[in-house]
C-alpha atoms as a PDB file:
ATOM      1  CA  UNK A   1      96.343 106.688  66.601  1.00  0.00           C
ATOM      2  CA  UNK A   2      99.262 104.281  67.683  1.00  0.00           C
ATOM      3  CA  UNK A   3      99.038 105.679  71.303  1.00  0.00           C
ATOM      4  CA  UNK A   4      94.985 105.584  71.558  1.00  0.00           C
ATOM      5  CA  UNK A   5      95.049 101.576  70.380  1.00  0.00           C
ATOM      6  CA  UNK A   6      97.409 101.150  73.563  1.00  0.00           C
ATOM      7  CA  UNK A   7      95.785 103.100  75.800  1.00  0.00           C
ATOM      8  CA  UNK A   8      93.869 100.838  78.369  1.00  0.00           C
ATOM      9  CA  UNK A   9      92.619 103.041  80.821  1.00  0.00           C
ATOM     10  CA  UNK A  10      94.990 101.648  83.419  1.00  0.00           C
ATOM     11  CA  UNK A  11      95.460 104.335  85.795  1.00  0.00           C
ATOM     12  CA  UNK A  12      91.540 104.879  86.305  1.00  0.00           C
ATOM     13  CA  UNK A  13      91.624 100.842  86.823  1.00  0.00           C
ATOM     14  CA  UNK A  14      94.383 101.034  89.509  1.00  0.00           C
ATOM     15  CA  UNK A  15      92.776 104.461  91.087  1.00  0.00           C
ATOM     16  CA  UNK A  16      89.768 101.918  90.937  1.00  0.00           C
ATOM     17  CA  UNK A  17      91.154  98.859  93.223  1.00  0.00           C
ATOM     18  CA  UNK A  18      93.053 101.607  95.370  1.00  0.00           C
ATOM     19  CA  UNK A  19      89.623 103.278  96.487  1.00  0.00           C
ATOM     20  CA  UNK A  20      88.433  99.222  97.000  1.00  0.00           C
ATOM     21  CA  UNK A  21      91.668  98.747  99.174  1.00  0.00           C
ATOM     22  CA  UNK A  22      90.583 101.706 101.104  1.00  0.00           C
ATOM     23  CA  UNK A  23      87.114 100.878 101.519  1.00  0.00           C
ATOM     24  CA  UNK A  24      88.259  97.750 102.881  1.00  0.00           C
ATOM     25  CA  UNK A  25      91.086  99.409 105.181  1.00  0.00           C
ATOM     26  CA  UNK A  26      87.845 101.525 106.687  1.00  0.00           C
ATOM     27  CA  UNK A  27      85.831  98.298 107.477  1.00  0.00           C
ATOM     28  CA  UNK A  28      87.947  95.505 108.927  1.00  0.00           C
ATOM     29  CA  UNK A  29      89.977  96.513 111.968  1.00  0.00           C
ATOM     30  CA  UNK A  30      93.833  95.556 111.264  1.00  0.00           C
ATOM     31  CA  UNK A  31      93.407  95.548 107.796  1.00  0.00           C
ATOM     32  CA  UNK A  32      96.209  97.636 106.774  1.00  0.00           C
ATOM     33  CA  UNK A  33      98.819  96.397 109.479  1.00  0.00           C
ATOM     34  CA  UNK A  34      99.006  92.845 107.664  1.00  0.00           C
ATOM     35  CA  UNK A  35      99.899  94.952 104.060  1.00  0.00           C
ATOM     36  CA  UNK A  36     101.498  98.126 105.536  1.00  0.00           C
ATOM     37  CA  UNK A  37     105.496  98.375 104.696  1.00  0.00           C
ATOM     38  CA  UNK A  38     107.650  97.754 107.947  1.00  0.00           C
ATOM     39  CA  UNK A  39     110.307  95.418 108.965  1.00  0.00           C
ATOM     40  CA  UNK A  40     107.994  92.167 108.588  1.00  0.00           C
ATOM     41  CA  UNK A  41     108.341  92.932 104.873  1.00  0.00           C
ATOM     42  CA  UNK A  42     112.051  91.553 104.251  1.00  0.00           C
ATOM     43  CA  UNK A  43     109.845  88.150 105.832  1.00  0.00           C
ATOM     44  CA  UNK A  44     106.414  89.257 104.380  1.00  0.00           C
ATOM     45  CA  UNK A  45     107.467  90.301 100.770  1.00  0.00           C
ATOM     46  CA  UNK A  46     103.657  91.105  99.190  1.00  0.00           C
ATOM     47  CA  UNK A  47     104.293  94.034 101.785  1.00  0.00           C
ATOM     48  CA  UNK A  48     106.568  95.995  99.387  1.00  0.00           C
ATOM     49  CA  UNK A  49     104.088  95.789  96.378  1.00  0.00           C
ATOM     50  CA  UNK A  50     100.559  95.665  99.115  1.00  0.00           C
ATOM     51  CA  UNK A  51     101.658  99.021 100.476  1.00  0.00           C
ATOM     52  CA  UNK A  52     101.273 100.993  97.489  1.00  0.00           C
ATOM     53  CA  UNK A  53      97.871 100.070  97.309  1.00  0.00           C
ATOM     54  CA  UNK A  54      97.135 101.378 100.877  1.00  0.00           C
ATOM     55  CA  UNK A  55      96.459 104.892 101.948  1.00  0.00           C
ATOM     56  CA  UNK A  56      96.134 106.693 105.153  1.00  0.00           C
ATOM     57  CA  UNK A  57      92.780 108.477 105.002  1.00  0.00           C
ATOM     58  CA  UNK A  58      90.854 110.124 102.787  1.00  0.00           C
ATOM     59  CA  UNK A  59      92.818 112.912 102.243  1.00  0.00           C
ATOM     60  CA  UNK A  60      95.709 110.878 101.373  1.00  0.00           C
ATOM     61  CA  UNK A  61      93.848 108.675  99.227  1.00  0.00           C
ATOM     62  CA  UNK A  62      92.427 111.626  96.755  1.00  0.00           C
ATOM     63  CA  UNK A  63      95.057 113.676  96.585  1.00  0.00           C
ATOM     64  CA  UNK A  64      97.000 110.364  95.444  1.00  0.00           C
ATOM     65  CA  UNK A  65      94.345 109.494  93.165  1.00  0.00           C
ATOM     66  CA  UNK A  66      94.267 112.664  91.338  1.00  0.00           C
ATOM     67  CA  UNK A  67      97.935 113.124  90.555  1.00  0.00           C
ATOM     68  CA  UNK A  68      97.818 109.191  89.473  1.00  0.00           C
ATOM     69  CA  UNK A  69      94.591 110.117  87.097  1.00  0.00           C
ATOM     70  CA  UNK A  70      96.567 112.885  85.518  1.00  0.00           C
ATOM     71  CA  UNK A  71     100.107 112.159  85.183  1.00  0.00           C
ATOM     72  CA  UNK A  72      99.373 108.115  84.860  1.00  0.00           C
ATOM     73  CA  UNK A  73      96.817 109.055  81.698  1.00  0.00           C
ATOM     74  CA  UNK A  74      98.858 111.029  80.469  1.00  0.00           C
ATOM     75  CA  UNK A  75     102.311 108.862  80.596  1.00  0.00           C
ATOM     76  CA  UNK A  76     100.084 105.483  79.556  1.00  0.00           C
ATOM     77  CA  UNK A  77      99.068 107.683  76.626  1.00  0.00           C
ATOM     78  CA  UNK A  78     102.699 108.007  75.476  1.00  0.00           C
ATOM     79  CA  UNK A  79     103.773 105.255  76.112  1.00  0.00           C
ATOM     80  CA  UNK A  80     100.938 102.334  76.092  1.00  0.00           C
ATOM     81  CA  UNK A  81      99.220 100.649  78.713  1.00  0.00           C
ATOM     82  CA  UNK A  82     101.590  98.017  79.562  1.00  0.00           C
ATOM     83  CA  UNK A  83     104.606  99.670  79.924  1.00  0.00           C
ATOM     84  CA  UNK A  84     103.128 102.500  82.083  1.00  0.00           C
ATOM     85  CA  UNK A  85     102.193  99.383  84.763  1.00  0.00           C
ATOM     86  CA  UNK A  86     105.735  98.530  84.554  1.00  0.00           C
ATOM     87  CA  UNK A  87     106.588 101.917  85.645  1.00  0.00           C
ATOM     88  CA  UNK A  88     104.102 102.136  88.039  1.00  0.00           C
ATOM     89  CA  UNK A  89     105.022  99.039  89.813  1.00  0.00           C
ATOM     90  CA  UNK A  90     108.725  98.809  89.541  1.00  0.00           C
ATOM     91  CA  UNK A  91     108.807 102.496  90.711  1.00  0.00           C
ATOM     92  CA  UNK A  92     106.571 101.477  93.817  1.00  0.00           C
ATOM     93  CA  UNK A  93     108.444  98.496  94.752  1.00  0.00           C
ATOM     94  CA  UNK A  94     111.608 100.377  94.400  1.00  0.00           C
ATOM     95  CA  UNK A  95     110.472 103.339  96.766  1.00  0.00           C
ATOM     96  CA  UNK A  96     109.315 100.710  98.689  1.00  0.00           C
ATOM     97  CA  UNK A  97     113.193  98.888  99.094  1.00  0.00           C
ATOM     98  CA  UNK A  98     114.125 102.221  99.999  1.00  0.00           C
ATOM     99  CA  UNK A  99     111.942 103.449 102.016  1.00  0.00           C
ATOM    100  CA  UNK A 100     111.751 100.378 104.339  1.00  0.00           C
ATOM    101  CA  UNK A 101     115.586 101.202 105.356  1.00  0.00           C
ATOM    102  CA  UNK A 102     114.321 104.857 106.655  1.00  0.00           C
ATOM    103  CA  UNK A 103     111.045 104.612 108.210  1.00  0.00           C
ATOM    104  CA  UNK A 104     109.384 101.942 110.756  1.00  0.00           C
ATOM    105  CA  UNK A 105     106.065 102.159 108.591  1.00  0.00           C
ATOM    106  CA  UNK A 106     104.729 103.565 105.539  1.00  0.00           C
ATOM    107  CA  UNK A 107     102.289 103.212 102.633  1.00  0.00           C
ATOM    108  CA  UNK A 108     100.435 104.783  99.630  1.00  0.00           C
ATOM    109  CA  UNK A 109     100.845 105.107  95.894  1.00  0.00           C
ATOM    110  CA  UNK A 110     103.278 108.153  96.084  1.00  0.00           C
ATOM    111  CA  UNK A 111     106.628 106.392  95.158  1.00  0.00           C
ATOM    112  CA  UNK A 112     104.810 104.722  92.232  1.00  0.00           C
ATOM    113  CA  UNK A 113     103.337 108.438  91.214  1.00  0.00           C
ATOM    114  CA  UNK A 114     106.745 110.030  91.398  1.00  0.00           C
ATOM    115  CA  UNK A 115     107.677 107.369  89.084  1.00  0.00           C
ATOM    116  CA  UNK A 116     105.678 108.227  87.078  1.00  0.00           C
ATOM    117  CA  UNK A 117     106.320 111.761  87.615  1.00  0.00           C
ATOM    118  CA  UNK A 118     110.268 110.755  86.516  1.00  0.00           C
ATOM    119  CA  UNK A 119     109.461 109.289  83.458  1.00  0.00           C
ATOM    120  CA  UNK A 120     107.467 112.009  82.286  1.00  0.00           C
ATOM    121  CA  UNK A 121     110.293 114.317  82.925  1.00  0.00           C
ATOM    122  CA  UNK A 122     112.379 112.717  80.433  1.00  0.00           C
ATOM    123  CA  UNK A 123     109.445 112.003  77.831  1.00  0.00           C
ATOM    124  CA  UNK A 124     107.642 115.478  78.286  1.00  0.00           C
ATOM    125  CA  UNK A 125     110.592 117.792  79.950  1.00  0.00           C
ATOM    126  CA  UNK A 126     108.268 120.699  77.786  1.00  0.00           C
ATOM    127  CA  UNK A 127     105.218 119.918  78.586  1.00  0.00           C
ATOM    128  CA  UNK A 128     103.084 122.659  79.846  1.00  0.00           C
ATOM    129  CA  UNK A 129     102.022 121.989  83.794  1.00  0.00           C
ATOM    130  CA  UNK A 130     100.532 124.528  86.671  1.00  0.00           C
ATOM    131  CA  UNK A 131     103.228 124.529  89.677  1.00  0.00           C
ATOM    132  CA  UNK A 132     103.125 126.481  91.930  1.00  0.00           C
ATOM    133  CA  UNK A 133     100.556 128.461  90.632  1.00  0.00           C
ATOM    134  CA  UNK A 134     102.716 129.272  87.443  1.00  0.00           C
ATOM    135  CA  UNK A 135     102.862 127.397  84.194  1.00  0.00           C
ATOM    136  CA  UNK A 136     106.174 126.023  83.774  1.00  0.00           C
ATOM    137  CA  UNK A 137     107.863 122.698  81.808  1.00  0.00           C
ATOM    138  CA  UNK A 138     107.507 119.389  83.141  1.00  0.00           C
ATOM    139  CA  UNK A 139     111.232 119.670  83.628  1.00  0.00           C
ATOM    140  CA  UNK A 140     111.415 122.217  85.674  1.00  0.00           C
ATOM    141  CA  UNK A 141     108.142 121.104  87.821  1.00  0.00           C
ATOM    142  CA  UNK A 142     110.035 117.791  88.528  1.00  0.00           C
ATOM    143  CA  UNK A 143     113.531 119.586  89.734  1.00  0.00           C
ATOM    144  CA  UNK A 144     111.056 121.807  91.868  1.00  0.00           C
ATOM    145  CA  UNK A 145     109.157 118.851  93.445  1.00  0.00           C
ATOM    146  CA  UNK A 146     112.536 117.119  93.778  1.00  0.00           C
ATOM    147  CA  UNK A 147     114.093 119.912  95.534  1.00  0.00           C
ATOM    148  CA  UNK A 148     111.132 120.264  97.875  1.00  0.00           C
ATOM    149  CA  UNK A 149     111.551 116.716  98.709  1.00  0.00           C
ATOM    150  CA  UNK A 150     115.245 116.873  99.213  1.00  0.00           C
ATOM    151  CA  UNK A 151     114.648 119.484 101.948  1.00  0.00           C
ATOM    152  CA  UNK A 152     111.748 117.567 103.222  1.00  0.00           C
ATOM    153  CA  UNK A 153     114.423 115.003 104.157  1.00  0.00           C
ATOM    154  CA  UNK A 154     116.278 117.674 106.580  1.00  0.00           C
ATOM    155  CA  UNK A 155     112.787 118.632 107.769  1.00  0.00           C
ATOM    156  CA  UNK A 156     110.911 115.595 109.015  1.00  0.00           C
ATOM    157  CA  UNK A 157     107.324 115.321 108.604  1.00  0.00           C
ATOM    158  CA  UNK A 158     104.485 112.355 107.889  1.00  0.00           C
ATOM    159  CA  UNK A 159     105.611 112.829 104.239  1.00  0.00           C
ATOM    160  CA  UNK A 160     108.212 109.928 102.986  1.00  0.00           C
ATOM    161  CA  UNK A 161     110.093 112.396 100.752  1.00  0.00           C
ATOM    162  CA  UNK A 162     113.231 109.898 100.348  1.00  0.00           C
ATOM    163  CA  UNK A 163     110.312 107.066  99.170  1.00  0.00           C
ATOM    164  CA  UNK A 164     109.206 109.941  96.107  1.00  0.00           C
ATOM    165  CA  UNK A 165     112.904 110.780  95.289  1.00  0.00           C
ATOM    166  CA  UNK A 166     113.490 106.787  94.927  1.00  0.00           C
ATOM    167  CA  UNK A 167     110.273 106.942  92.905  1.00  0.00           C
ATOM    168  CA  UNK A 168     111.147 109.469  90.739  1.00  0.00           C
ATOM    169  CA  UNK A 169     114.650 108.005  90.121  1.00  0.00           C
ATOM    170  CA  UNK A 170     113.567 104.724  88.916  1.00  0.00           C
ATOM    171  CA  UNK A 171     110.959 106.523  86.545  1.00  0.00           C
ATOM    172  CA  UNK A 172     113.541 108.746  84.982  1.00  0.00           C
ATOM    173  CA  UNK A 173     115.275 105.792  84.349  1.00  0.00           C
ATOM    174  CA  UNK A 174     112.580 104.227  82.727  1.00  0.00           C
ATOM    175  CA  UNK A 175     111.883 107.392  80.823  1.00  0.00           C
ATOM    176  CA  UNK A 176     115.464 107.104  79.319  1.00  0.00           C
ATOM    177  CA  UNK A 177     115.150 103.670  78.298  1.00  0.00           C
ATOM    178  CA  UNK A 178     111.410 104.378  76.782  1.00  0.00           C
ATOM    179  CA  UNK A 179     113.012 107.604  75.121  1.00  0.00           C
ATOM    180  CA  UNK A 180     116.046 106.243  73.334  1.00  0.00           C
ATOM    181  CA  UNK A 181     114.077 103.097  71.952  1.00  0.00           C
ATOM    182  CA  UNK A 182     111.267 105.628  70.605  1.00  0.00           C
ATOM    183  CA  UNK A 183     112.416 109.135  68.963  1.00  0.00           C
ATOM    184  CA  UNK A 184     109.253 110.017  68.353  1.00  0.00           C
ATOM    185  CA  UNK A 185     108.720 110.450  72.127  1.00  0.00           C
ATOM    186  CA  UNK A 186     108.903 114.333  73.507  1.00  0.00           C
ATOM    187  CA  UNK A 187     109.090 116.057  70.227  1.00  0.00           C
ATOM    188  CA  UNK A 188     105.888 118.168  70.480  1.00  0.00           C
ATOM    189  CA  UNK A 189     106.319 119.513  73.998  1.00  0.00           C
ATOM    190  CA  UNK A 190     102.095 119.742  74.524  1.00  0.00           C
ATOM    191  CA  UNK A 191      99.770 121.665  77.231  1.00  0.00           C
ATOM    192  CA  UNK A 192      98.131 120.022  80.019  1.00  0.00           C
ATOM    193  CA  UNK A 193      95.056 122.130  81.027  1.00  0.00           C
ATOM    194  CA  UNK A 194      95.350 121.251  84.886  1.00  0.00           C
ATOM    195  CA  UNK A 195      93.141 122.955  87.434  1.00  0.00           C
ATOM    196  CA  UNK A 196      95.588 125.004  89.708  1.00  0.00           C
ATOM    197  CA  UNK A 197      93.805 124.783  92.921  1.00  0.00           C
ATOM    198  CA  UNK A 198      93.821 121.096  92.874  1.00  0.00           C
ATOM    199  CA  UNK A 199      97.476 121.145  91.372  1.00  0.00           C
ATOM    200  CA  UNK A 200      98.310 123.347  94.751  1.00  0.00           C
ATOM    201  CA  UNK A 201      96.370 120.910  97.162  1.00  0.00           C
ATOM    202  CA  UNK A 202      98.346 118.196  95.706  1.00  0.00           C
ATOM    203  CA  UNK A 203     101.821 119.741  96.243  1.00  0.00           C
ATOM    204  CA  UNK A 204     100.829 120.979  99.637  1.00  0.00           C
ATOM    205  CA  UNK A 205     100.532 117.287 100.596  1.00  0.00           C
ATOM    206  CA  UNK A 206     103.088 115.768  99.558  1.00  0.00           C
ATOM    207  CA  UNK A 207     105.972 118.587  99.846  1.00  0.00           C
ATOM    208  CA  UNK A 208     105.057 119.871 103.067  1.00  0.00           C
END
């Protein structure tokens, strides 16, 4: 009951003003070039916390929005609505610091997803998730994924694999801090019911 009183619907709400961001990026020519992550942002700072909200097409925008509406519901719903936006945004901005060091451009919502993806690897390392069309532990999902994007590195593609490992660093850290201050965190391990073919679409995306 604790958790439900929390729970604010947050993710929908930021899935919400991404898919307004978008709409937006489709309308007005040069939209995304005064919010997209580059060099201007050490000038233009809004860019590191502007970019997450941007996406690159439609493709990239639901596939986004569907691992945010999963794994963000579920972490808010461990861990209340208002630390799962500091997780969501601290994680972005620090992909962001990183990421800006390794590529001339970038945006999107990953490195704040693979935050959350982090902190639900410490909070739920048992839950139940489809992977790689297997059920397996959150834990072992989240080495898999982190693997994949550790190769990704060595094997350059559109995908900003070292933004997601940044991501997924600061969430884990998060998820320790969340963990130790709340035991009753992670002690039912739980099953999350996800549809596989939309789990693989997701992964194909962002670990090719």
């Amino acid at each position: 009951m604790r958790n439900r009183e929390r729970y604010k619907f947050y993710a929908f709400k930021l899935a919400g003003i991404c898919i307004a961001i978008f709409v937006l990026q489709v309308l007005f020519e040069g939209f995304s070039e005064l919010f997209v992550l580059n060099q201007s942002a050490w000038i233009q700072v809004w860019r590191f916390v502007s970019a997450v909200f941007l996406h690159g097409g439609i493709g990239h925008l639901v596939y986004n929005m569907f691992a945010l509406l999963l794994f963000g519901g579920i972490l808010e719903k461990v861990i209340g609505g208002k630390k799962f936006l500091i997780v969501f945004f601290v994680s972005g901005i620090a992909a962001n610091l990183i990421s800006v060091n390794f590529y001339s451009s970038s945006l999107g919502a990953s490195g704040a997803i693979f935050g959350i993806i982090g902190a639900l690897v410490i909070l739920k390392p048992g839950m139940t998730v489809w992977a790689f069309h297997l059920p397996m532990p959150m834990f072992l999902a989240g080495v898999i994924w982190a693997i994949g994007d550790i190769m990704g590195i060595f094997m350059p593609s559109n995908v900003a694999n070292i933004a997601h490992l940044a991501g997924m660093a600061a969430g884990m850290v998060f998820g320790i801090m969340f963990r130790g201050k709340d035991r009753e965190i992670g002690r039912k391990p739980g099953e999350i019911v996800i549809n596989e073919r939309s789990m693989r679409m997701w992964e194909d995306v962002h670990m090719r």
